[in-house]
PDB file of N, CA and C in Angstrom:
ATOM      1  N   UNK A   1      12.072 -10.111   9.592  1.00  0.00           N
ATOM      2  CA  UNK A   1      11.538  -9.475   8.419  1.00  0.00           C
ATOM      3  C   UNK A   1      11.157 -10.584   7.449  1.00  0.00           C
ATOM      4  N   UNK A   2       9.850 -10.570   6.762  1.00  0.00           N
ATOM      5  CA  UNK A   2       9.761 -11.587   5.884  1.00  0.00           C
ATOM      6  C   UNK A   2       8.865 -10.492   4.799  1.00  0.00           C
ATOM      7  N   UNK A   3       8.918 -11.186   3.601  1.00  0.00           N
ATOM      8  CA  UNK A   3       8.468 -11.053   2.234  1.00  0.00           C
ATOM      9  C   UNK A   3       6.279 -11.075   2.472  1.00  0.00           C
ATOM     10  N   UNK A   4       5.807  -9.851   2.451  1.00  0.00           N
ATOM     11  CA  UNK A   4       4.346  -9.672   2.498  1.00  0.00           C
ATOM     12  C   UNK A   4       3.997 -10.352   1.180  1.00  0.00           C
ATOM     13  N   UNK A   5       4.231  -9.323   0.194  1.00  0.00           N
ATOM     14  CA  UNK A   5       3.612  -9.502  -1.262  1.00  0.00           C
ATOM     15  C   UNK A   5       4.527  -8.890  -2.019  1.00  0.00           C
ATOM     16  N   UNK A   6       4.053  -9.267  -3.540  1.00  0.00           N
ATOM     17  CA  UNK A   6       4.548  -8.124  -4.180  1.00  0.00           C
ATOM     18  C   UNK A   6       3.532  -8.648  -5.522  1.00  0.00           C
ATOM     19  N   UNK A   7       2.878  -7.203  -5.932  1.00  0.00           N
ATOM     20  CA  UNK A   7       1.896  -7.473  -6.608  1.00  0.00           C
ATOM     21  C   UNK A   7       2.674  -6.524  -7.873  1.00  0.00           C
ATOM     22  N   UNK A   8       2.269  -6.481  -9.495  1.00  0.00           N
ATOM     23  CA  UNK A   8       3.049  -5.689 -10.364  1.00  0.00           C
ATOM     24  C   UNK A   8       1.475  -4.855 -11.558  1.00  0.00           C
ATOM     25  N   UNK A   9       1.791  -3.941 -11.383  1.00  0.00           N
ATOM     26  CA  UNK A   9       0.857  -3.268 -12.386  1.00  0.00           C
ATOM     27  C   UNK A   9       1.556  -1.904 -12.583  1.00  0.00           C
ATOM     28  N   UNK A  10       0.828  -1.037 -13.739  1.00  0.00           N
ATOM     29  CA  UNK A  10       0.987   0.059 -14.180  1.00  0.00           C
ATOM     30  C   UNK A  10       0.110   1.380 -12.746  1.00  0.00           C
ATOM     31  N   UNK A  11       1.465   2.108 -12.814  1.00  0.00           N
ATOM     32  CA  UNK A  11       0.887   2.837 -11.505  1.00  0.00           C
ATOM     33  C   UNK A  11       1.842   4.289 -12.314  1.00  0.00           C
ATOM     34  N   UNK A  12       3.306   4.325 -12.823  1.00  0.00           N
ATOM     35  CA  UNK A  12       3.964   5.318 -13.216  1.00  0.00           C
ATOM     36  C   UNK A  12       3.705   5.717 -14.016  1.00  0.00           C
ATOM     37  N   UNK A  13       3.115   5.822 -15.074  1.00  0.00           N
ATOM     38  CA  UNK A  13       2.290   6.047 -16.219  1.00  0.00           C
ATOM     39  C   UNK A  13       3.038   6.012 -17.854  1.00  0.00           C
ATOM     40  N   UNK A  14       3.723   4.786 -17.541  1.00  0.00           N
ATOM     41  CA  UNK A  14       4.775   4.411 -18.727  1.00  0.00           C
ATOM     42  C   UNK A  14       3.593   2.620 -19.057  1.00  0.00           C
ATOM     43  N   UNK A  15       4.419   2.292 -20.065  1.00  0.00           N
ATOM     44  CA  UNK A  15       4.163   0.844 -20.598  1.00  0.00           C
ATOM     45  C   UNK A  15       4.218  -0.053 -19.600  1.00  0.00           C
ATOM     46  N   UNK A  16       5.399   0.204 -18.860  1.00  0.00           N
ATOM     47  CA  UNK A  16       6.032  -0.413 -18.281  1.00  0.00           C
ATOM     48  C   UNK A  16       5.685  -1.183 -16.461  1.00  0.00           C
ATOM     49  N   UNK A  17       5.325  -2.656 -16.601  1.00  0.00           N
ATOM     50  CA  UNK A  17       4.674  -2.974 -15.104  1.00  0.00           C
ATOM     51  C   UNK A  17       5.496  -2.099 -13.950  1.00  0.00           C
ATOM     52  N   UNK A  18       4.749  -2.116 -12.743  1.00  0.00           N
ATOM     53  CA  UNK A  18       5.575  -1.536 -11.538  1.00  0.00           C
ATOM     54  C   UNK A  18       5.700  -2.673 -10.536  1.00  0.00           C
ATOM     55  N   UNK A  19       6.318  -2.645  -9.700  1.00  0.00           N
ATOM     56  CA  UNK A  19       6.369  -3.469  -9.041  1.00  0.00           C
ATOM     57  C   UNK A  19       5.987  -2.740  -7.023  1.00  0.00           C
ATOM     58  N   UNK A  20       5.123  -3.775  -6.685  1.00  0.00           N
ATOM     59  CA  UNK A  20       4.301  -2.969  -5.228  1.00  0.00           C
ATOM     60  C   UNK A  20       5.159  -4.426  -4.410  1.00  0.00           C
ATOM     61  N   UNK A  21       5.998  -4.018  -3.213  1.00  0.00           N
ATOM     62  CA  UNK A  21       6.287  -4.855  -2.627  1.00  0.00           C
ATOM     63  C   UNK A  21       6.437  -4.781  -1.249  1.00  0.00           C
ATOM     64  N   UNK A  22       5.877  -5.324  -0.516  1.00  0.00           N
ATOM     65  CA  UNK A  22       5.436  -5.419   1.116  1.00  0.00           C
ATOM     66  C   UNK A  22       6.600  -6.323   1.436  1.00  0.00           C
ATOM     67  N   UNK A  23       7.526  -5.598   2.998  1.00  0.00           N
ATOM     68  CA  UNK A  23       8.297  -6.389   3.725  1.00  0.00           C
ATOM     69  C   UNK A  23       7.334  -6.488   5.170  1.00  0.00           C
ATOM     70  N   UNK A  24       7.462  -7.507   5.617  1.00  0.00           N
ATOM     71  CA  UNK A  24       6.168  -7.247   7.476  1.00  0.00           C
ATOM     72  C   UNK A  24       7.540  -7.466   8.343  1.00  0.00           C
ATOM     73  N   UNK A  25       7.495  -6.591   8.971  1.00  0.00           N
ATOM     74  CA  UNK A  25       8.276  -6.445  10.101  1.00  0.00           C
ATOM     75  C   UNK A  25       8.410  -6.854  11.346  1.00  0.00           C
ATOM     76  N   UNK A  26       8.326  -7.720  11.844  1.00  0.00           N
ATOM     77  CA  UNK A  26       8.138  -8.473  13.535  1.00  0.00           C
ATOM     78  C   UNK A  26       9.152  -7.552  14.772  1.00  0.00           C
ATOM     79  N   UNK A  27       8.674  -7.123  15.658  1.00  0.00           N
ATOM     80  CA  UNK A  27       9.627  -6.520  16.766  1.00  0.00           C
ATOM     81  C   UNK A  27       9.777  -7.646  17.736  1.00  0.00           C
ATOM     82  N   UNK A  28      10.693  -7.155  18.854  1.00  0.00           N
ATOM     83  CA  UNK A  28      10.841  -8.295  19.495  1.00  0.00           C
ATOM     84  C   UNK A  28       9.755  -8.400  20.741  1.00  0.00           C
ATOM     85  N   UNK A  29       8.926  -7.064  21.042  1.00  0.00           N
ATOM     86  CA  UNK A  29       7.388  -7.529  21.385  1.00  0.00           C
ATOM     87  C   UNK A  29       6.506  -7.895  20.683  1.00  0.00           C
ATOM     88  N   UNK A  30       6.782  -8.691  19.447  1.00  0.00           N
ATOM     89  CA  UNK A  30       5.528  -9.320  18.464  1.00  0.00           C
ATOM     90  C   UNK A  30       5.006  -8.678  17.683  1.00  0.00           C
ATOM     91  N   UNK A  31       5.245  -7.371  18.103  1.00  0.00           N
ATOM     92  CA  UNK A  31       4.186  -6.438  17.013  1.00  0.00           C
ATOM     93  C   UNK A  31       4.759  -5.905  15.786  1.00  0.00           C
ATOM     94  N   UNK A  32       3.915  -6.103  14.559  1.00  0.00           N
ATOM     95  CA  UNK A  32       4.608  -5.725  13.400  1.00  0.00           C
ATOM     96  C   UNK A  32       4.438  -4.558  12.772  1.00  0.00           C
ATOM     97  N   UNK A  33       4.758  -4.650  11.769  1.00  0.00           N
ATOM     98  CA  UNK A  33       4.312  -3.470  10.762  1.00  0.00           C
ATOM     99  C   UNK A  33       5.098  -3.890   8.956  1.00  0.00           C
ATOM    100  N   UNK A  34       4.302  -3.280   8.288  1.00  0.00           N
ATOM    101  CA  UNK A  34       4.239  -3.340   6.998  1.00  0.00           C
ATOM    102  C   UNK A  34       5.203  -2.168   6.029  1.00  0.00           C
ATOM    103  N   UNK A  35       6.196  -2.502   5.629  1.00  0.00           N
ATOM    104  CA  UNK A  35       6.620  -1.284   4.910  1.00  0.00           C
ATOM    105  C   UNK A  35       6.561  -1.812   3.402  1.00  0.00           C
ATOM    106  N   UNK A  36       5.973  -0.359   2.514  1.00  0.00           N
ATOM    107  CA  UNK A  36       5.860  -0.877   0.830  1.00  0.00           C
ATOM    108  C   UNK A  36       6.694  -0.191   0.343  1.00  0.00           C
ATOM    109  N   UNK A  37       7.228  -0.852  -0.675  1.00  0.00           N
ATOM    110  CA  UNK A  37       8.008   0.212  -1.545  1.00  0.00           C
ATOM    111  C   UNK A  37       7.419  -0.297  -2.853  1.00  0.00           C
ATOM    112  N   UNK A  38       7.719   0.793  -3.548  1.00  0.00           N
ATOM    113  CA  UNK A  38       7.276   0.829  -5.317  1.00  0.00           C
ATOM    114  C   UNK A  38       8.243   1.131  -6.041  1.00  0.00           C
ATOM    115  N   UNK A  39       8.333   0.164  -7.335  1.00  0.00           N
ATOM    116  CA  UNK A  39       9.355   0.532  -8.103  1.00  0.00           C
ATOM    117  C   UNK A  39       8.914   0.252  -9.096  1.00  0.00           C
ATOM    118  N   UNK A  40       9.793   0.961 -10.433  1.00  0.00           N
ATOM    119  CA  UNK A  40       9.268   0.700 -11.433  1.00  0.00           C
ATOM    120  C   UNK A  40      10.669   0.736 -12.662  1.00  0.00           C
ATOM    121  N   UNK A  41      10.860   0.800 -13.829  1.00  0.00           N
ATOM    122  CA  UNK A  41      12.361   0.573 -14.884  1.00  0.00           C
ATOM    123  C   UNK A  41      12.216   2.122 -15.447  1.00  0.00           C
ATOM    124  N   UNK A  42      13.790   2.081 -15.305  1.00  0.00           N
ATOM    125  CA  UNK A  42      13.657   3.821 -16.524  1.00  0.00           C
ATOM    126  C   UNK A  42      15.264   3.243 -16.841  1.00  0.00           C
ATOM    127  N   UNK A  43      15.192   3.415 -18.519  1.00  0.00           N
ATOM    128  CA  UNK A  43      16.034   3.121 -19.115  1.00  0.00           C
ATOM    129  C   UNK A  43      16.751   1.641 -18.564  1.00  0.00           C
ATOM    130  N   UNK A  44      16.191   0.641 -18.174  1.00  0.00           N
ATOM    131  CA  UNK A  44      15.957  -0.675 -18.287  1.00  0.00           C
ATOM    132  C   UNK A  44      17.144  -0.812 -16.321  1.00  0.00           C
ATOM    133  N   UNK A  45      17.016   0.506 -15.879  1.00  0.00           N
ATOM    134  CA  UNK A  45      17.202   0.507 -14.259  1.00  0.00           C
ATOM    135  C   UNK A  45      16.002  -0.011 -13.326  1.00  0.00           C
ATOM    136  N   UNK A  46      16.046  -0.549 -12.404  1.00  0.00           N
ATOM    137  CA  UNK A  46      15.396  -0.586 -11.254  1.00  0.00           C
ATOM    138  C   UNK A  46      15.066   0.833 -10.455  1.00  0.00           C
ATOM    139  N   UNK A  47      14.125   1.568 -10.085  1.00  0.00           N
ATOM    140  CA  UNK A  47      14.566   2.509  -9.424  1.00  0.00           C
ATOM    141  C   UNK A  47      13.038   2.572  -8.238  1.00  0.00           C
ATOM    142  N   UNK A  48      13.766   2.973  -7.651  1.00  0.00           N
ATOM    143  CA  UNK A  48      12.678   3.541  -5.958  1.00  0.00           C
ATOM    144  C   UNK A  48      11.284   4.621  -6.738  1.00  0.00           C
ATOM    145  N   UNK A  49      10.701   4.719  -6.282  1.00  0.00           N
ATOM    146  CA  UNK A  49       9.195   5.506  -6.900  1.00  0.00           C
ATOM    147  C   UNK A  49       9.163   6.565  -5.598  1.00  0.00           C
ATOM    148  N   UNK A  50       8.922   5.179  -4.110  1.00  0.00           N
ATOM    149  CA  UNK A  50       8.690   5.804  -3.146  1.00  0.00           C
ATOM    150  C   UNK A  50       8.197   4.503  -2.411  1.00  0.00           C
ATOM    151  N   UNK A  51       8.516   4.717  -0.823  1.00  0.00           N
ATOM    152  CA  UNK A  51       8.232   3.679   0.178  1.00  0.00           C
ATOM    153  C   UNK A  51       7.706   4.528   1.131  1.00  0.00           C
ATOM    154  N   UNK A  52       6.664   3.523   1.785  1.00  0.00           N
ATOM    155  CA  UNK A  52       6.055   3.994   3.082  1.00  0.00           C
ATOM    156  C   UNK A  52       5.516   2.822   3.935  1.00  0.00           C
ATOM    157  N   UNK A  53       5.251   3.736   5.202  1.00  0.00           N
ATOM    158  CA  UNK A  53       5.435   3.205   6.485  1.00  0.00           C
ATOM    159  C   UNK A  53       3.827   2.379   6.335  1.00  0.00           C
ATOM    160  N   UNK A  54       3.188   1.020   6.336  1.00  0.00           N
ATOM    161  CA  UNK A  54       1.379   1.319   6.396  1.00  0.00           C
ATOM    162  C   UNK A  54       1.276   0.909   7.732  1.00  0.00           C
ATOM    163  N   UNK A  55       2.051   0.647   8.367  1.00  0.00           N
ATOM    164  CA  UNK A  55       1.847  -0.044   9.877  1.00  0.00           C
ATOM    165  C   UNK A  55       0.731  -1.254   9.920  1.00  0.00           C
ATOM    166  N   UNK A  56      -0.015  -1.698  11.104  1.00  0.00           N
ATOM    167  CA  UNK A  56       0.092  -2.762  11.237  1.00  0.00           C
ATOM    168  C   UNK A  56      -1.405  -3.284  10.916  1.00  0.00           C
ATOM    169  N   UNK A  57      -2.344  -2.133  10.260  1.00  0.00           N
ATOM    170  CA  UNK A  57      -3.531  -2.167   9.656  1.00  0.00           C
ATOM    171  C   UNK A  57      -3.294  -2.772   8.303  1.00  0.00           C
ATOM    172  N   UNK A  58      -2.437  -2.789   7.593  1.00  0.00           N
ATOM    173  CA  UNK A  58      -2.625  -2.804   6.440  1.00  0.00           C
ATOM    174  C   UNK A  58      -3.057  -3.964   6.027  1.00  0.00           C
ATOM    175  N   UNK A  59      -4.312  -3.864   4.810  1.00  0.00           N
ATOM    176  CA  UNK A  59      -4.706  -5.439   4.096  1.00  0.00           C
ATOM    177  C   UNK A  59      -4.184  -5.530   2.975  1.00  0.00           C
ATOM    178  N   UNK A  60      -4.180  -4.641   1.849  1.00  0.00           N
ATOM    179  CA  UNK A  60      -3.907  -5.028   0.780  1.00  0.00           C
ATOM    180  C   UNK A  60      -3.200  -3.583   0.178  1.00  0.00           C
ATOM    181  N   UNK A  61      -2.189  -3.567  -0.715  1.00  0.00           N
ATOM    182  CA  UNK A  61      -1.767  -2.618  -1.310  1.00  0.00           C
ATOM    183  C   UNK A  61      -1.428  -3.196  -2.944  1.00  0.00           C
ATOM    184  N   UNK A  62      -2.022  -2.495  -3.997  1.00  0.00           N
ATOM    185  CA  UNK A  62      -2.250  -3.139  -5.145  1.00  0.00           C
ATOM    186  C   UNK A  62      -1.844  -1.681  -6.218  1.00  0.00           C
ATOM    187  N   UNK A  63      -1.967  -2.176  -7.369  1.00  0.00           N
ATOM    188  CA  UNK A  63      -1.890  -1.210  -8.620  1.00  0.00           C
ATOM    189  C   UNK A  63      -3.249  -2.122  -9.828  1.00  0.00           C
ATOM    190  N   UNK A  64      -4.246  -0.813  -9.625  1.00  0.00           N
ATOM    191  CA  UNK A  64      -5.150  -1.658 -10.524  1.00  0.00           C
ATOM    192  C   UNK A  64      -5.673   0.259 -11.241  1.00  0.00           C
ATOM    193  N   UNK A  65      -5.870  -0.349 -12.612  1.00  0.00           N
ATOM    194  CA  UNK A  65      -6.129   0.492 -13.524  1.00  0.00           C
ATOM    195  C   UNK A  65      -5.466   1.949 -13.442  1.00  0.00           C
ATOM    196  N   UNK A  66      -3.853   2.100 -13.375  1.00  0.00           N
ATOM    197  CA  UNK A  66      -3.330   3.078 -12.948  1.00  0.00           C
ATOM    198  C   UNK A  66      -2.898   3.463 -11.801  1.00  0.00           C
ATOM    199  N   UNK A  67      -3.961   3.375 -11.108  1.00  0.00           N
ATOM    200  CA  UNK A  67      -3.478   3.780  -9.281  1.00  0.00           C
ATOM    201  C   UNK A  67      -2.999   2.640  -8.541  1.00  0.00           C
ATOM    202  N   UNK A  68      -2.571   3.427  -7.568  1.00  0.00           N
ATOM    203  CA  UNK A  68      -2.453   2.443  -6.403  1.00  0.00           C
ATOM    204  C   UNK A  68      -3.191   2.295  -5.608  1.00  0.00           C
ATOM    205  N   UNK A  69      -3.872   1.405  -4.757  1.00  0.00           N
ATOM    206  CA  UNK A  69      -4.537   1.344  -4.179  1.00  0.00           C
ATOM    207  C   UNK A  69      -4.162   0.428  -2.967  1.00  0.00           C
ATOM    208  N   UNK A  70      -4.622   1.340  -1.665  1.00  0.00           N
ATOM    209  CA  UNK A  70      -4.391   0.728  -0.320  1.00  0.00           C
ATOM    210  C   UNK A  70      -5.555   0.784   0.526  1.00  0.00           C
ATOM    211  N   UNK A  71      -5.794  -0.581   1.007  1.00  0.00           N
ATOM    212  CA  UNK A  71      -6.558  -1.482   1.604  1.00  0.00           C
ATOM    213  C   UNK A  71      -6.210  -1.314   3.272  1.00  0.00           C
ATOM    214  N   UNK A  72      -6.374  -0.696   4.348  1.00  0.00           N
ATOM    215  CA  UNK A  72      -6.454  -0.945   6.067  1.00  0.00           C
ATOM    216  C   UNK A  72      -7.807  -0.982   6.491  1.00  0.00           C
ATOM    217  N   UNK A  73      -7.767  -1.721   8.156  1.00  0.00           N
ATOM    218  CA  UNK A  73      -8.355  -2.190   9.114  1.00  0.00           C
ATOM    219  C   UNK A  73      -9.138  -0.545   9.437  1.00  0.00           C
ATOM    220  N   UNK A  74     -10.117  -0.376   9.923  1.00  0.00           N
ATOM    221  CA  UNK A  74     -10.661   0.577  10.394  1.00  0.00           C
ATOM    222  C   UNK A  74     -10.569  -0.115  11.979  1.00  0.00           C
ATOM    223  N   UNK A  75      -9.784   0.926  12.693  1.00  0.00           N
ATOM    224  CA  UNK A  75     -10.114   0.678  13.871  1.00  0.00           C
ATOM    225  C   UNK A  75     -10.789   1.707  14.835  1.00  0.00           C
ATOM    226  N   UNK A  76     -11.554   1.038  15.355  1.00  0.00           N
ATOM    227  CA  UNK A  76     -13.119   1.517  16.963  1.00  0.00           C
ATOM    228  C   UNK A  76     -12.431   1.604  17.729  1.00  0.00           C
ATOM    229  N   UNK A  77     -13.372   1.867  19.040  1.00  0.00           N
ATOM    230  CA  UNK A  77     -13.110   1.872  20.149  1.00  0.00           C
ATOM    231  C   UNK A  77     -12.303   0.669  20.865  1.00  0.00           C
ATOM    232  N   UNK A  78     -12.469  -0.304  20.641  1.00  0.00           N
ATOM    233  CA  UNK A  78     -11.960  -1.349  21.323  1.00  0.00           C
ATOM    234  C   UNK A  78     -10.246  -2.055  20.576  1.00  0.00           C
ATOM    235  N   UNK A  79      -9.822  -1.109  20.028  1.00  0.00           N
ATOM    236  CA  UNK A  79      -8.382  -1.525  19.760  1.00  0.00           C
ATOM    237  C   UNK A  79      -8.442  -1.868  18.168  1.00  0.00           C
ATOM    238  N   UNK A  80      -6.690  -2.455  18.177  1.00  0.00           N
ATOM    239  CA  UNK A  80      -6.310  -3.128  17.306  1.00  0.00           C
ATOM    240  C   UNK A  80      -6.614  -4.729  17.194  1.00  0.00           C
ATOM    241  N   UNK A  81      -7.635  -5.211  18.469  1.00  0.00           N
ATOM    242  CA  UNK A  81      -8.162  -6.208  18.108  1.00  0.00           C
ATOM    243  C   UNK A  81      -8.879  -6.570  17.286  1.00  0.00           C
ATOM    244  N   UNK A  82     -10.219  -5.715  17.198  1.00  0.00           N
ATOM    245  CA  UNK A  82     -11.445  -5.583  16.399  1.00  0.00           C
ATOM    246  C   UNK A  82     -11.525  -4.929  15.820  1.00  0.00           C
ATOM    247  N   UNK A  83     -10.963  -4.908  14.101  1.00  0.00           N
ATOM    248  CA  UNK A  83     -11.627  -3.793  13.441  1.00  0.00           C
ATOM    249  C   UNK A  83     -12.838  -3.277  13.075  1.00  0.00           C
ATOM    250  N   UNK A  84     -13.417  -2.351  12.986  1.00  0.00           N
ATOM    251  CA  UNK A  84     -14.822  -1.895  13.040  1.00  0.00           C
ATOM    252  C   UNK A  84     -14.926  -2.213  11.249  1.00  0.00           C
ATOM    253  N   UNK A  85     -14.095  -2.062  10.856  1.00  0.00           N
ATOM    254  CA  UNK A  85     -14.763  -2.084   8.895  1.00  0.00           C
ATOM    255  C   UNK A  85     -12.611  -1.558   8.261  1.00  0.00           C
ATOM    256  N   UNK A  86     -13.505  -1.975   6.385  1.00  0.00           N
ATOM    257  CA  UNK A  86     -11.708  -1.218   5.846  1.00  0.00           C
ATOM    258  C   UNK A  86     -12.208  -0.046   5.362  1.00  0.00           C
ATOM    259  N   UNK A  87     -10.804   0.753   5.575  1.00  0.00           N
ATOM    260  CA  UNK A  87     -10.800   1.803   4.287  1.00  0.00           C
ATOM    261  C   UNK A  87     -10.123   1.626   3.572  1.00  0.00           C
ATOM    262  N   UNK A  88     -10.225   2.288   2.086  1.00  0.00           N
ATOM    263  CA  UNK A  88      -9.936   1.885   0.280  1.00  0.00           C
ATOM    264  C   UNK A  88      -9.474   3.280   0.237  1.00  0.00           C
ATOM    265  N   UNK A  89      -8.309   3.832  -0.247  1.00  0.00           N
ATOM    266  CA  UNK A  89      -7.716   4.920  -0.597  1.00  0.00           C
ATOM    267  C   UNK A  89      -6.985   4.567  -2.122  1.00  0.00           C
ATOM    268  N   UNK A  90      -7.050   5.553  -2.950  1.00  0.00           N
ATOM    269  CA  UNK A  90      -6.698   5.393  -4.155  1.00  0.00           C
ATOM    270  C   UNK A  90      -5.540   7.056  -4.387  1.00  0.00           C
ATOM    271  N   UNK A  91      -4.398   6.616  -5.105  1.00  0.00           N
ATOM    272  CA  UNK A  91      -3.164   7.642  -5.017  1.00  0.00           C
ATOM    273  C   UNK A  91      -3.015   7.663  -6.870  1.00  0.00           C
ATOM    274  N   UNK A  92      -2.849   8.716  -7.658  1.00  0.00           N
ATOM    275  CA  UNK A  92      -2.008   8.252  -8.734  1.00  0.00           C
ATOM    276  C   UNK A  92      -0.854   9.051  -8.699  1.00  0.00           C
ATOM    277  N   UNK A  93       0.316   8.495  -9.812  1.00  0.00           N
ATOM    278  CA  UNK A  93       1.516   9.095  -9.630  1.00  0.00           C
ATOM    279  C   UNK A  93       1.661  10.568 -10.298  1.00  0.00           C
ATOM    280  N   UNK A  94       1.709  11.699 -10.060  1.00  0.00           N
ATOM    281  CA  UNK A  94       1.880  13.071 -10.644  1.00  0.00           C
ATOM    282  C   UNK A  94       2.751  13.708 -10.579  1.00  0.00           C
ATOM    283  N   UNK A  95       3.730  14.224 -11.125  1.00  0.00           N
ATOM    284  CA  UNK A  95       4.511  15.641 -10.460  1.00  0.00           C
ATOM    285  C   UNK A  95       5.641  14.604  -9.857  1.00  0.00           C
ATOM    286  N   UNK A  96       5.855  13.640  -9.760  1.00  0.00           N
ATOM    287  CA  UNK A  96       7.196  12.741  -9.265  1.00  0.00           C
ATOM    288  C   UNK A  96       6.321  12.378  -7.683  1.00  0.00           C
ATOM    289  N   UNK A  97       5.373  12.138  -7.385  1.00  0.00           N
ATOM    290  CA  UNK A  97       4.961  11.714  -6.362  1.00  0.00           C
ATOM    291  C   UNK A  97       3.276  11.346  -6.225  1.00  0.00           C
ATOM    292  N   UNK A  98       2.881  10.283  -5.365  1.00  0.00           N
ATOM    293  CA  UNK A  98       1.560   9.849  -4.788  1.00  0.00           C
ATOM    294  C   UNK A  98       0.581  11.194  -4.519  1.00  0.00           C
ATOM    295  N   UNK A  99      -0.855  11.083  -5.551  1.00  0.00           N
ATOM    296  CA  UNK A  99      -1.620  11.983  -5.016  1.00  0.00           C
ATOM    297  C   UNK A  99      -2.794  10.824  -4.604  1.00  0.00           C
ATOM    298  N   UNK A 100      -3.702  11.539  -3.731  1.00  0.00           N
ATOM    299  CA  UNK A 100      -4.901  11.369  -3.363  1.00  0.00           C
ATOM    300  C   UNK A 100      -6.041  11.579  -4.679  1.00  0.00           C
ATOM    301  N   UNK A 101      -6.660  10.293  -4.711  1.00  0.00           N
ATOM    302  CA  UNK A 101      -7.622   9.953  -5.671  1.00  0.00           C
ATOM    303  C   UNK A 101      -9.203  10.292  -4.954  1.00  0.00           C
ATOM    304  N   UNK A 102     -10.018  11.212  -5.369  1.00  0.00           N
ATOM    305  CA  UNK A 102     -11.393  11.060  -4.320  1.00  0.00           C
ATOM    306  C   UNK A 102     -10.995  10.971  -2.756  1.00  0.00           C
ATOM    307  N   UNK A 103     -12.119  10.493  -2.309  1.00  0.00           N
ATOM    308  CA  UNK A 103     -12.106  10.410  -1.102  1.00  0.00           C
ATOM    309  C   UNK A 103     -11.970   9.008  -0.590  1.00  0.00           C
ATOM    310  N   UNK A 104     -11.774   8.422   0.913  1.00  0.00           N
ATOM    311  CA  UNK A 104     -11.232   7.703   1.414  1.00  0.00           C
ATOM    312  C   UNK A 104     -12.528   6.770   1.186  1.00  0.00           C
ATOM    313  N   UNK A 105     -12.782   5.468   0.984  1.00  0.00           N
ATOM    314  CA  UNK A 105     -13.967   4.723   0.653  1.00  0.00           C
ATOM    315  C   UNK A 105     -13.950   3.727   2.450  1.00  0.00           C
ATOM    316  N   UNK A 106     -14.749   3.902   3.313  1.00  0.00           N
ATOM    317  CA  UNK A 106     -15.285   3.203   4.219  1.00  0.00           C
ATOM    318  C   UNK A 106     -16.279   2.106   4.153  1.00  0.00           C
ATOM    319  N   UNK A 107     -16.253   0.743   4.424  1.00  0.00           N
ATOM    320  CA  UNK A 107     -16.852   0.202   4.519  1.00  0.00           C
ATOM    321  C   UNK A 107     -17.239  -0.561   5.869  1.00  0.00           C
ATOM    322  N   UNK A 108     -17.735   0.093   7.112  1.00  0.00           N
ATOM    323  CA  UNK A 108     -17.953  -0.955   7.770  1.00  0.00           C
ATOM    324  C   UNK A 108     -18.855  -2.346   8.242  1.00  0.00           C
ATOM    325  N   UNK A 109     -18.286  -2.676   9.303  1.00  0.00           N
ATOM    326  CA  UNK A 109     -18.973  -4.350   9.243  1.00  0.00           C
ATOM    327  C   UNK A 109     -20.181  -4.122  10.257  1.00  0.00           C
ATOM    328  N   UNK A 110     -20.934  -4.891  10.098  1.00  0.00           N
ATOM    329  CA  UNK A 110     -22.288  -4.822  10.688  1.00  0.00           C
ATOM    330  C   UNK A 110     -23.013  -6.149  11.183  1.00  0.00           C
TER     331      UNK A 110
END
């Protein structure tokens, strides 16, 4: 297990930075995966928001202008070798949990 990232912005909808932090996971067949968790302070605590699984697509997971935003590999026909292009998904926090912002933004490569 090693340390991905950890990037900090407003995502809970307080003053207060959040913190986005990626562990990458290695198995003992090589293959990894990405787990994030989000946290953010209430009454000057540390506390869980919410963690999830992004597996082994993931590029970037960020907090910019409120949301969160997550960055994966689009993968084709030909595997997890070659990704065909990313998709851009945007979540904000509501109701004590991650909603879906618009629609999923595709960009592929050409």
């Amino acid at each position: 297990m090693s340390l991905g990232q950890i990037t900090y912005g407003h995502i809970a909808g307080d003053d207060s930075d959040d913190a986005v932090v990626i562990l990458d996971v290695k198995s003992r067949d090589r293959s990894w995966t990405s787990s994030v968790f989000l946290f953010t302070l209430r009454s000057g605590l540390v506390v869980l928001l919410a963690k999830f699984e992004a597996g082994f697509t993931l590029r970037r997971v960020a907090a910019e202008n409120g949301q969160l935003i997550v960055e994966a590999d689009e993968i084709g026909d030909a595997g997890m070798c070659c990704p065909v292009g990313i998709s851009k998904s945007r979540y904000k926090w509501a109701a004590g949990r991650f909603v879906q912002v618009g629609e999923i933004e595709r960009h592929l490569f050409r």
